[in-house]
Protein backbone atom coordinates (compact mmCIF):
# COMPACT_ATOMS: atom_id res chain seq x y z
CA UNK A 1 -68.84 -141.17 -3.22
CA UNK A 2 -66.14 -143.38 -4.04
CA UNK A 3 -65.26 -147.00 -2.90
CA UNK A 4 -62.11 -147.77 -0.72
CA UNK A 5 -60.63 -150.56 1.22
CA UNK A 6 -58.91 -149.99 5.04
CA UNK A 7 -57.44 -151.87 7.48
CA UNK A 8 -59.69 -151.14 10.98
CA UNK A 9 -58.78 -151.72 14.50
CA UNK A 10 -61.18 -152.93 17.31
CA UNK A 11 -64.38 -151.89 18.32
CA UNK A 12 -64.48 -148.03 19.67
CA UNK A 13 -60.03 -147.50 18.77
CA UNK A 14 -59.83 -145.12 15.98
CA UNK A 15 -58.31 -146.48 13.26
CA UNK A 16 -54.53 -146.28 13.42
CA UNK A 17 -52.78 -143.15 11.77
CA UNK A 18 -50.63 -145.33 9.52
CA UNK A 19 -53.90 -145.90 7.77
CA UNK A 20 -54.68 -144.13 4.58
CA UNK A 21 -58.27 -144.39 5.22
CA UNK A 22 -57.60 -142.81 8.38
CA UNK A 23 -56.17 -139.96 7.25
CA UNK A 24 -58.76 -139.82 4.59
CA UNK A 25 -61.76 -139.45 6.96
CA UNK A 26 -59.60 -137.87 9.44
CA UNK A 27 -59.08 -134.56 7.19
CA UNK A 28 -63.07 -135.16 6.02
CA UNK A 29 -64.31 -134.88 9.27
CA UNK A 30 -61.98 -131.88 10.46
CA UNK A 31 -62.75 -129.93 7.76
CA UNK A 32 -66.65 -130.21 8.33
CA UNK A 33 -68.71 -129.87 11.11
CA UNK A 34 -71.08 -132.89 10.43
CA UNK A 35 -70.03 -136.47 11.03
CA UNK A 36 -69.41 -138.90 8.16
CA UNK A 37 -70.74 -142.17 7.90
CA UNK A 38 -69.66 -145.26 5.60
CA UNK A 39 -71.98 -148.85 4.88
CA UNK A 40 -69.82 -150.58 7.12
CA UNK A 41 -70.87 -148.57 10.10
CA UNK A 42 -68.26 -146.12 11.29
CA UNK A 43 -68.72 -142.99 12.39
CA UNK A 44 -66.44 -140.71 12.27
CA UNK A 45 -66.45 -137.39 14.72
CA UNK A 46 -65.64 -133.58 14.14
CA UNK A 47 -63.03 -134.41 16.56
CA UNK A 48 -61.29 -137.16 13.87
CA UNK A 49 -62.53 -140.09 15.97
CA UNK A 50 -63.14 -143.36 13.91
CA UNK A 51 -65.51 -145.95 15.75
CA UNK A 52 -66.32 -149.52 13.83
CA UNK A 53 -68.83 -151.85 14.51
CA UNK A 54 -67.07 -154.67 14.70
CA UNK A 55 -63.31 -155.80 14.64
CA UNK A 56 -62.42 -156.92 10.85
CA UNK A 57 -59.38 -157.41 9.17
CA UNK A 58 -60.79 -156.09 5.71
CA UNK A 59 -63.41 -153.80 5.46
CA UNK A 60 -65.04 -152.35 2.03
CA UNK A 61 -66.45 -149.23 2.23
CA UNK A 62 -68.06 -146.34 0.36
CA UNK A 63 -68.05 -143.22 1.95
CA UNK A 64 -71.40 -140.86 1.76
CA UNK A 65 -71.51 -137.15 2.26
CA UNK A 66 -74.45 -135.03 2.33
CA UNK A 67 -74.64 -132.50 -0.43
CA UNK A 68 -74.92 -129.16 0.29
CA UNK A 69 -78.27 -127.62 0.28
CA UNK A 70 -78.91 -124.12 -0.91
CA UNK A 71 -81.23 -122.11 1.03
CA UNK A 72 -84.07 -120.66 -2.02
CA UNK A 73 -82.14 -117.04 -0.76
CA UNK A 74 -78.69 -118.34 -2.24
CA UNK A 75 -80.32 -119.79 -5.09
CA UNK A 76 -81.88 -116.93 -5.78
CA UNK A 77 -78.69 -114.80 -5.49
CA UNK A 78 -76.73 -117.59 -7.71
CA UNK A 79 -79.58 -116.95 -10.09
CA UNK A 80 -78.93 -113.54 -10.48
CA UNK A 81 -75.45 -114.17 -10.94
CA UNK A 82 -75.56 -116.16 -13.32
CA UNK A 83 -78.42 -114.11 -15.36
CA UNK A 84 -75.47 -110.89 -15.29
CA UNK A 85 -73.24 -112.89 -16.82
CA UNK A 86 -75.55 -114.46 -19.52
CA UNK A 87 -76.03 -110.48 -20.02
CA UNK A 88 -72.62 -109.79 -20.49
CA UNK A 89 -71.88 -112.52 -22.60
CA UNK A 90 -74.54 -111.77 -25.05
CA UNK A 91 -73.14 -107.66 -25.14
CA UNK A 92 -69.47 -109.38 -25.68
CA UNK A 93 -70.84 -111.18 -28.57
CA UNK A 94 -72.67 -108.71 -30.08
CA UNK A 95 -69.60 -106.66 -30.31
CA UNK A 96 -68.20 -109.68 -31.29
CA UNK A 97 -69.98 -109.87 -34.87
CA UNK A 98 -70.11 -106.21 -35.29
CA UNK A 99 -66.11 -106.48 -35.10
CA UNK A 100 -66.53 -109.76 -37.57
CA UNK A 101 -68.70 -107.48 -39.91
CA UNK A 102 -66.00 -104.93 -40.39
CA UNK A 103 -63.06 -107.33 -40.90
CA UNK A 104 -64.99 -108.68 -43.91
CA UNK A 105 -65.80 -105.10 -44.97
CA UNK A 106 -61.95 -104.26 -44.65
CA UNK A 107 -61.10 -107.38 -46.35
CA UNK A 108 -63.70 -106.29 -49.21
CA UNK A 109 -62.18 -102.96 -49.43
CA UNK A 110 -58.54 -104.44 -49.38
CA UNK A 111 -59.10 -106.65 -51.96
CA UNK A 112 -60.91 -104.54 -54.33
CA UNK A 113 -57.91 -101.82 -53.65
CA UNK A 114 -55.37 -104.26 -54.55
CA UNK A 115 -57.24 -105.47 -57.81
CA UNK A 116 -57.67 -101.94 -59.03
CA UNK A 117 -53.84 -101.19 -58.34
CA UNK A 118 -52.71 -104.12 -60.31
CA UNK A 119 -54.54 -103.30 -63.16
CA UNK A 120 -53.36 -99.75 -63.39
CA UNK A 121 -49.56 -101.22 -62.65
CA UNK A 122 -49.95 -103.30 -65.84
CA UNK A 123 -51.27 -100.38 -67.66
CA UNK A 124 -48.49 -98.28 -66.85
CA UNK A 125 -46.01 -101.36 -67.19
CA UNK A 126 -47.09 -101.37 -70.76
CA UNK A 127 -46.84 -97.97 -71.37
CA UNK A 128 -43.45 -97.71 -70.33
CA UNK A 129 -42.55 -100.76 -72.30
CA UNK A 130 -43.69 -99.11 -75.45
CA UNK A 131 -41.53 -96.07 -74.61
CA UNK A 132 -38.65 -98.00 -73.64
CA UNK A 133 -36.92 -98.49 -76.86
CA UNK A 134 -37.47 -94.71 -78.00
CA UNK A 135 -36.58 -92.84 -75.05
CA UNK A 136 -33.61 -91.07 -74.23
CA UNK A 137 -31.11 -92.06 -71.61
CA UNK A 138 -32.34 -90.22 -68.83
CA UNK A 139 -36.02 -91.47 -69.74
CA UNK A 140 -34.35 -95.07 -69.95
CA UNK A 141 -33.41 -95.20 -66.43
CA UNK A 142 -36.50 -93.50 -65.22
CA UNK A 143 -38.23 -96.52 -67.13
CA UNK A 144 -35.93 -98.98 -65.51
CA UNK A 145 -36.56 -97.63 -61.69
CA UNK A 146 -40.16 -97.95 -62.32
CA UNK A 147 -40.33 -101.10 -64.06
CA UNK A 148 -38.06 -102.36 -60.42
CA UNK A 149 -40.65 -100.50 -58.14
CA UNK A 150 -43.52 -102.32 -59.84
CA UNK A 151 -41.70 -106.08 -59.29
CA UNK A 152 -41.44 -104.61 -55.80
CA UNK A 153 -45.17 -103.57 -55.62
CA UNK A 154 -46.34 -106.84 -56.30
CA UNK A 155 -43.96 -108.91 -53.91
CA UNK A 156 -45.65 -106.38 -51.45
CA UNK A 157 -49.62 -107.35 -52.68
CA UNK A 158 -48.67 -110.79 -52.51
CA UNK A 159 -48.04 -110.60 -48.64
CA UNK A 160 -50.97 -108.51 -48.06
CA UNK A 161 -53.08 -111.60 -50.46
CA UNK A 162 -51.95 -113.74 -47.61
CA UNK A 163 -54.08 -112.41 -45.31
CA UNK A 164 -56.73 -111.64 -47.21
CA UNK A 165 -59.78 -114.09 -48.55
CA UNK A 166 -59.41 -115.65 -52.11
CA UNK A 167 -61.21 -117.97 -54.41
CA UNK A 168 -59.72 -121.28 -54.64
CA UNK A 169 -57.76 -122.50 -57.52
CA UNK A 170 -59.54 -125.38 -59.68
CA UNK A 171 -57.78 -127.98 -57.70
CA UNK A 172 -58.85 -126.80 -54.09
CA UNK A 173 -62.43 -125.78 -55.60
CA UNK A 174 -62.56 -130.14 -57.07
CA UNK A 175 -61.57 -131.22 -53.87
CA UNK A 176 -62.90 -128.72 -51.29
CA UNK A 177 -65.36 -126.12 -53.02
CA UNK A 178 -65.22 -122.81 -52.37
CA UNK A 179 -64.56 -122.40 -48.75
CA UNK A 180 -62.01 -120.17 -47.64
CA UNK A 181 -58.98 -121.90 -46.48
CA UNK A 182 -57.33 -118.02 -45.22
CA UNK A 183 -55.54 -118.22 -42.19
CA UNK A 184 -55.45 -114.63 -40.64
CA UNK A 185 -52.62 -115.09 -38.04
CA UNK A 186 -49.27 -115.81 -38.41
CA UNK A 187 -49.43 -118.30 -35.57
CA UNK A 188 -52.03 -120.50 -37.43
CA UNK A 189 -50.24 -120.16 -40.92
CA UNK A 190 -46.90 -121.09 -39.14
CA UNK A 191 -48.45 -124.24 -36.73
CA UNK A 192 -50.51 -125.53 -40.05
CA UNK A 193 -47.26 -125.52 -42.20
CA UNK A 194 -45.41 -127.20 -39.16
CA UNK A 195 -48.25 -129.79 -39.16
CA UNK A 196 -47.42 -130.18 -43.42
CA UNK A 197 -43.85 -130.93 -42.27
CA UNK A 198 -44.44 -133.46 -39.50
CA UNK A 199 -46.97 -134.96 -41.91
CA UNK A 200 -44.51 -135.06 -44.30
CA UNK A 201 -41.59 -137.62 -41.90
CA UNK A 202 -44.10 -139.36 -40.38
CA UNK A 203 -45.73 -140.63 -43.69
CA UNK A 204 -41.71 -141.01 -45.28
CA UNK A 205 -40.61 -143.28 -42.02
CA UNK A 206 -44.09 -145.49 -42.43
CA UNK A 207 -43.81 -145.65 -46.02
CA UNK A 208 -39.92 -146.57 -45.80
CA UNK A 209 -40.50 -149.05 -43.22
CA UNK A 210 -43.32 -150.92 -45.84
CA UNK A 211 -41.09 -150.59 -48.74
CA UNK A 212 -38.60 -152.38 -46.69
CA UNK A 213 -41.36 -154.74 -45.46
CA UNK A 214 -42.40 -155.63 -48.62
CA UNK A 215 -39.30 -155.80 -50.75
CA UNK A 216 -37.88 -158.62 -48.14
CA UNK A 217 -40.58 -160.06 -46.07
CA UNK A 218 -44.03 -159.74 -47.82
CA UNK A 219 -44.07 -160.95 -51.03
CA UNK A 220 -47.72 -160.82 -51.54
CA UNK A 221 -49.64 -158.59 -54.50
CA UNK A 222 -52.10 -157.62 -51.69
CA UNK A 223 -49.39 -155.96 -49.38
CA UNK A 224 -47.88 -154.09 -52.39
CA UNK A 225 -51.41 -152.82 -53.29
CA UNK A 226 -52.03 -151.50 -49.86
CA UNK A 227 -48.28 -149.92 -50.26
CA UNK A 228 -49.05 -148.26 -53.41
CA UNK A 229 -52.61 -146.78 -51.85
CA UNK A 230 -50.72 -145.56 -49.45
CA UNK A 231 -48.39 -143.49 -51.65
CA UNK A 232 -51.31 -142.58 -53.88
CA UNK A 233 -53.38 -140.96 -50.30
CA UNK A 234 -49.88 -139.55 -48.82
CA UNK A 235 -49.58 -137.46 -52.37
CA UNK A 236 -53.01 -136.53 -52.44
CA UNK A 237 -52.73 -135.17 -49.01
CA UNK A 238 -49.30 -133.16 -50.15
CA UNK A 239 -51.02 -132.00 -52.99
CA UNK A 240 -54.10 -130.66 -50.88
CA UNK A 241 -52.23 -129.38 -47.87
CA UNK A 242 -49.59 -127.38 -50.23
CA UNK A 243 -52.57 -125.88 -52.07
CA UNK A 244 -53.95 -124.51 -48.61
CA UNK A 245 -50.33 -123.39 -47.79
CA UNK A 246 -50.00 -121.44 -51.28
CA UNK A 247 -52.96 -119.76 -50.91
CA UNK A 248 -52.10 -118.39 -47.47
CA UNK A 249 -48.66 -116.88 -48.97
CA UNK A 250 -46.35 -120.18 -48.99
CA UNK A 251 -43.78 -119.12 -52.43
CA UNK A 252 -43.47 -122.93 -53.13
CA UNK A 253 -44.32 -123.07 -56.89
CA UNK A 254 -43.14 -124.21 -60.31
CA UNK A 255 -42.29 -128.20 -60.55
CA UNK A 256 -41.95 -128.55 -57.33
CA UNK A 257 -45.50 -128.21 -56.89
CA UNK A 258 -46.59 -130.66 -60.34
CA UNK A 259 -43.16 -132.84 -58.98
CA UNK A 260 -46.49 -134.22 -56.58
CA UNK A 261 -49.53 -134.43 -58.79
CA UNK A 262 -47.15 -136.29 -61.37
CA UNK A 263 -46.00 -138.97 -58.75
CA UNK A 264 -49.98 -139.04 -57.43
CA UNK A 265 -50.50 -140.46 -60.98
CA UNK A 266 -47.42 -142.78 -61.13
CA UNK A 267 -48.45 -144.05 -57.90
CA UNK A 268 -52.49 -144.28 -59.02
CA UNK A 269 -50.46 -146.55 -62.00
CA UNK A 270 -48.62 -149.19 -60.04
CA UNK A 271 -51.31 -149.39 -57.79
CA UNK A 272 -53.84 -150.65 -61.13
CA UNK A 273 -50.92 -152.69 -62.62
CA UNK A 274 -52.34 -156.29 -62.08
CA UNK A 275 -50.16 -159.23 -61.37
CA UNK A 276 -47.98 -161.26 -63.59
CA UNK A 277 -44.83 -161.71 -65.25
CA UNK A 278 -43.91 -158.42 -66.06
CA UNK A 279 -44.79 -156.79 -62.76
CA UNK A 280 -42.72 -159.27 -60.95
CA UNK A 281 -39.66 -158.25 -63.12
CA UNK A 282 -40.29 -154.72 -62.29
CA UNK A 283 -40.94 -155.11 -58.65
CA UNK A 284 -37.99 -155.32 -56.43
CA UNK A 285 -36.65 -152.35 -58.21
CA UNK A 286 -39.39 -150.49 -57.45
CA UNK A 287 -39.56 -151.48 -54.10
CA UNK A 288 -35.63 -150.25 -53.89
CA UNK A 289 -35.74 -147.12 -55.49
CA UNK A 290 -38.80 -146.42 -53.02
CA UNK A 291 -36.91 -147.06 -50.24
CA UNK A 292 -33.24 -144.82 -50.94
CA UNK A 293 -36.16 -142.00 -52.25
CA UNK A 294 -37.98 -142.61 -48.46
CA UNK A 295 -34.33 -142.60 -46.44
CA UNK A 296 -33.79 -139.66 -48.22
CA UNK A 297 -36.91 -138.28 -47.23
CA UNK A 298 -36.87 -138.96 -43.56
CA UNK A 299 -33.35 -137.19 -42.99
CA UNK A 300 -34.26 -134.00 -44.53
CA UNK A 301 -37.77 -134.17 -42.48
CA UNK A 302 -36.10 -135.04 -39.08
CA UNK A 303 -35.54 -131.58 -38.03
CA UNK A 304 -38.58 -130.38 -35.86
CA UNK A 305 -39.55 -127.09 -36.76
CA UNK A 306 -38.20 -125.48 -33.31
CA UNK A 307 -35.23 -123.96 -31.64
CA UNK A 308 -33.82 -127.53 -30.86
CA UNK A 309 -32.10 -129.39 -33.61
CA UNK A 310 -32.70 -133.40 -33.50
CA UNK A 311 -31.04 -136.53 -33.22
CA UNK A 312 -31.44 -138.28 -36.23
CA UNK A 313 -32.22 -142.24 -34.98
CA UNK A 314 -29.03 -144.22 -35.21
CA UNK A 315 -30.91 -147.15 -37.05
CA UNK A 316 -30.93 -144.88 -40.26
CA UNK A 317 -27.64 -144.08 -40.04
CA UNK A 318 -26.87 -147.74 -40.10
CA UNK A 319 -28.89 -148.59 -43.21
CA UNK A 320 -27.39 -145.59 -45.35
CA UNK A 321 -28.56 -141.84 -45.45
CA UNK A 322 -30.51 -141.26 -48.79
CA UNK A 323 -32.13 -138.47 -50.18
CA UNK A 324 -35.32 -137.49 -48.97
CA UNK A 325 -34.43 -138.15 -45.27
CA UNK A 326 -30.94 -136.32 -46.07
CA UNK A 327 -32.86 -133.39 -47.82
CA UNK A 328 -35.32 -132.98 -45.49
CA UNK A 329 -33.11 -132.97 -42.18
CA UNK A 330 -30.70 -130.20 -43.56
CA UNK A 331 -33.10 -128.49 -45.29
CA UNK A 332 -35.24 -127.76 -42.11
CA UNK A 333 -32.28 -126.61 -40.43
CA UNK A 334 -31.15 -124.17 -43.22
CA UNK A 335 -34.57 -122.85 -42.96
CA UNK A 336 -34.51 -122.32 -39.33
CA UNK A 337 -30.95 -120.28 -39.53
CA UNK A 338 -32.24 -117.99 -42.92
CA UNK A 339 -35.80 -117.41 -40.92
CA UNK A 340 -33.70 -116.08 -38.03
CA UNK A 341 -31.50 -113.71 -40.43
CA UNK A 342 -34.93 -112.57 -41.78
CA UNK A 343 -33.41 -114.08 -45.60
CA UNK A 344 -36.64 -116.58 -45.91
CA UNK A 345 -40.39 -116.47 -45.61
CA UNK A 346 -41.66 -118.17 -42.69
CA UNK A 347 -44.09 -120.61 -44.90
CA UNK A 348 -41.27 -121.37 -47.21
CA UNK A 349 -41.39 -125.62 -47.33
CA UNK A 350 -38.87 -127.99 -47.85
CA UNK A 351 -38.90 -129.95 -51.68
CA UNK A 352 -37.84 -133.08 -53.06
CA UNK A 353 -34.83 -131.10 -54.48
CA UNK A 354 -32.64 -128.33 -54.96
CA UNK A 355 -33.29 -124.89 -54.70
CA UNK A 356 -31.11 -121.41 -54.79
CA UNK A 357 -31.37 -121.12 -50.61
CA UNK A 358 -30.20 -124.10 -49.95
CA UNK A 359 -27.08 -123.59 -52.15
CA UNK A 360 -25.11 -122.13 -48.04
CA UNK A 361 -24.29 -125.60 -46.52
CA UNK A 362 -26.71 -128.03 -48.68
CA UNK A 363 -24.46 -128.50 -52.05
CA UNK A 364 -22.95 -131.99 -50.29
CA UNK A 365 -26.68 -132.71 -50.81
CA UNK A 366 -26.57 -132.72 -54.77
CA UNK A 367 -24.43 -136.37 -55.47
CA UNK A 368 -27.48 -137.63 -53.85
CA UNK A 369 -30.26 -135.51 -55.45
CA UNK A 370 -28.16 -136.41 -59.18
CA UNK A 371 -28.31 -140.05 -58.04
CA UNK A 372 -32.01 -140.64 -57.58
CA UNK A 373 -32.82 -138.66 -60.45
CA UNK A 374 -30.36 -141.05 -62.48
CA UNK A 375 -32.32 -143.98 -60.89
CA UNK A 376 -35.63 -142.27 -62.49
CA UNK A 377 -33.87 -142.51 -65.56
CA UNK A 378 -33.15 -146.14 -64.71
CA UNK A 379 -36.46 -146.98 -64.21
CA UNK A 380 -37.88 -145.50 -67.18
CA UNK A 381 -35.29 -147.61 -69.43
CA UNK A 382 -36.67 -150.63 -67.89
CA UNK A 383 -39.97 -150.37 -68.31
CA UNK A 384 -39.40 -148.97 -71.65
CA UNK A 385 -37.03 -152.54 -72.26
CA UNK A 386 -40.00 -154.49 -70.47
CA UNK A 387 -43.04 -153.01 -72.90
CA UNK A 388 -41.68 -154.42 -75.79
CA UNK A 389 -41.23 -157.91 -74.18
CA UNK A 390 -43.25 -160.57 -75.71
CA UNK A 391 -44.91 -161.47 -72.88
CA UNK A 392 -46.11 -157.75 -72.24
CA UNK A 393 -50.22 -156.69 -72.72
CA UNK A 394 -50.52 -154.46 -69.72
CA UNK A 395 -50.68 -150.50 -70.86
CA UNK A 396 -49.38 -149.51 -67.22
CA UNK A 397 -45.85 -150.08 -68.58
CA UNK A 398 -45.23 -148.39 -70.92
CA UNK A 399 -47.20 -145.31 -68.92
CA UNK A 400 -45.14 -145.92 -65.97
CA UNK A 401 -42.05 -145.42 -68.29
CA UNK A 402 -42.91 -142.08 -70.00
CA UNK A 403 -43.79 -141.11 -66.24
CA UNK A 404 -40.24 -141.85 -64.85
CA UNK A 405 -38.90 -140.32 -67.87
CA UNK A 406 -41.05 -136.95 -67.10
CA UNK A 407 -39.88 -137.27 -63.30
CA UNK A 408 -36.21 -138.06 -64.40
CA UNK A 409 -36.10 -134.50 -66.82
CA UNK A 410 -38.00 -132.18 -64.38
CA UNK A 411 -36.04 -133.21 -61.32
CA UNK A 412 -32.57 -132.95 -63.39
CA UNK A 413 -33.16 -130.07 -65.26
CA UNK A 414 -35.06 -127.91 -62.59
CA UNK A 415 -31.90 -129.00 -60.26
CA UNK A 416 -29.49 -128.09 -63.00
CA UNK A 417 -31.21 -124.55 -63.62
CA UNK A 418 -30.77 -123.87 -60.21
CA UNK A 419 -26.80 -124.75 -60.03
CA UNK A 420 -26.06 -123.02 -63.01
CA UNK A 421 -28.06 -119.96 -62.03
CA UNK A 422 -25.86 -119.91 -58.59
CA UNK A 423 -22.67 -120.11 -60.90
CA UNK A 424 -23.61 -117.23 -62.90
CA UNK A 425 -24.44 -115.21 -59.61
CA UNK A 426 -21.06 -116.11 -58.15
CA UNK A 427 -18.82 -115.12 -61.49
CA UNK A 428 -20.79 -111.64 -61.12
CA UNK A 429 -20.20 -111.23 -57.69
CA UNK A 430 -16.17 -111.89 -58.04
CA UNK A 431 -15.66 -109.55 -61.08
């Protein structure tokens, strides 16, 4: 049923072709035998023929059909029908769970296998290490090859962990319990970590845009505390979501994972620091390292995870490329390219730094990367200077300071490690 307006012509002329409703009824009534009828009063004929009642310029009408009726035969048959398939789905089910029940008994065995393996590696790994200094030269090098093919071996388990079920690490067993968070295909691993990067630029451009909103438009305590909740959710999230992605074989570890629980707390910090002399002395610096760390962000994040490499929007070219949007934009496309070449995991994330892959086409990266940590360092003097002002009674400051300072000397030195380990690598390879 369904309500339309036509134009009609006079009594007993069929409506005029030009007429959508004409055509409408036209192809009703051709393609069944019965004739239709409307509220107005037209009939219309198997033969297309539209007579009206009366000669209007405007007619409403709402068009009824009879239903088809079933004879109890067909309903019968479409009763049976249905009943086969309701049979058949309950066999393809069945099968179902049995197949369910021996993926988890293969996952049981798999596990246990694995366990019992790495137990007798480190056995035998300690063994050999007790022989090592004793044996002779050919026994040396027979040491040495194993002691490789057990590093090996357990690059291998860790891949096969990645498919398999785990128990959650304290953090994901606080926040989630023990559920499983094992993603068995590489399609789901891929399109969740995918979903961690998108999550990742979309938060940095809405964050960057309220940094800039509140450093020069809203200068109100309440719009920095909704700011700061923000920051404190969006590193929560991280936090959770890289957990999930570690346990389903993502290699992301060291401080680039505690880089986010550390800033969770800094930003948990600000967001109890209450208003008043002191704060506003620390604010607009704040406010401005957040937004070079969140232009940063955004071009290193701009890159979607696909074959096609993006246009980074012209309006943060104009207002300066800074790190995290830098990092993240070439960072995704390095990524891309050493995925292709088979030279990086598929799970492997981008980070608020630098590390050894990206040292191909990313080292015009590090004056950056060296210039926010320096601003860290910045910020840590200054609240340092401002908690032994006079005016000063709020603990956040001097917290916030040994904070920036921790920040400040993981960022630099893990970035430093990483250069100097590439300049070691590169002597060795010329000589």
């Amino acid at each position: 049923m369904a309500r339309i307006r036509a134009y009609s012509a006079a009594e007993g002329d069929p409506l005029r072709p030009s007429s959508w409703l004409s055509r409408l009824l036209r192809a009703h009534a051709m393609h069944r035998d019965t004739p239709t009828f409307c509220r107005s009063g037209c009939l219309v004929g198997g033969d297309g023929k539209v007579t009206s009642p009366a000669s209007v310029a405007v007619v409403t009408a709402t068009v009824f059909t009879a239903p088809d009726i079933m004879s109890v035969q067909r309903c019968q048959e479409e009763w049976q029908e249905l009943d086969n398939e309701f049979r058949q789905l309950q066999e393809t089910h069945k099968v179902y769970r049995q197949k369910l029940e021996e993926l988890n008994s293969l996952q049981s065995v798999c596990s246990g296998c694995i366990n019992k393996h790495k137990r007798r590696l480190a056995d035998l790994k300690y063994n050999l290490q007790r022989h090592k200094h004793s044996a002779s030269l050919g026994e040396s090098d027979l040491i040495q090859q194993i002691d490789g093919t057990i590093k090996e071996r357990h690059n291998v388990f860790f891949d096969m962990e990645a498919y398999l079920p785990k128990k959650n690490g304290l953090y994901l067993n606080l926040v989630l319990g023990n559920v499983n968070v094992t993603l068995l295909s590489n399609q789901a691993k891929f399109a969740y970590k995918d979903e961690y990067e998108k999550f990742k630029l979309y938060l940095t451009i809405i964050l960057l845009l309220g940094a800039i909103a509140c450093r020069f438009v809203l200068h109100y305590r309440v719009t920095d505390e909704v700011f700061n909740f923000l920051l404190v959710w969006y590193y929560c999230t991280l936090t959770i979501r890289e957990s999930v992605l570690i346990s389903n074989g993502s290699r992301i570890k060291g401080w680039w994972v505690s880089h986010h629980y550390v800033s969770t707390f800094l930003s948990g910090v600000m967001l109890t620091w209450p208003n008043g002399l002191i704060y506003q002395m620390f604010r607009n610096q704040f406010l401005a390292f957040s937004i070079y760390q969140k232009k940063e962000s955004i071009i290193k994040g701009s890159f979607k995870m696909r074959r096609k490499r993006p246009t980074v929007p012209l309006t943060f070219w104009r207002h300066g490329c800074c790190v995290q949007f830098l990092q993240y934009y070439y960072q995704s496309g390095c990524l891309y390219r050493l995925r292709a070449l088979g030279e990086r995991n598929h799970l492997d994330l981008t980070v608020e730094g630098f590390q050894s892959w990206m040292w191909r086409g990313l080292t015009f990266l590090l004056p950056f990367l060296f210039f926010g940590h320096f601003w860290q360092l910045y910020n840590a003097i200054t609240l340092f200077g401002l908690s032994r002002h006079e005016a000063c009674k709020e603990w956040q400051v001097f917290v916030l300071a040994l904070t920036f300072l921790l920040l400040f000397l993981g960022n630099f030195l893990t970035t430093l490690k990483v250069v100097h380990t590439k300049f070691q690598k590169n002597k060795l390879k010329k000589h």
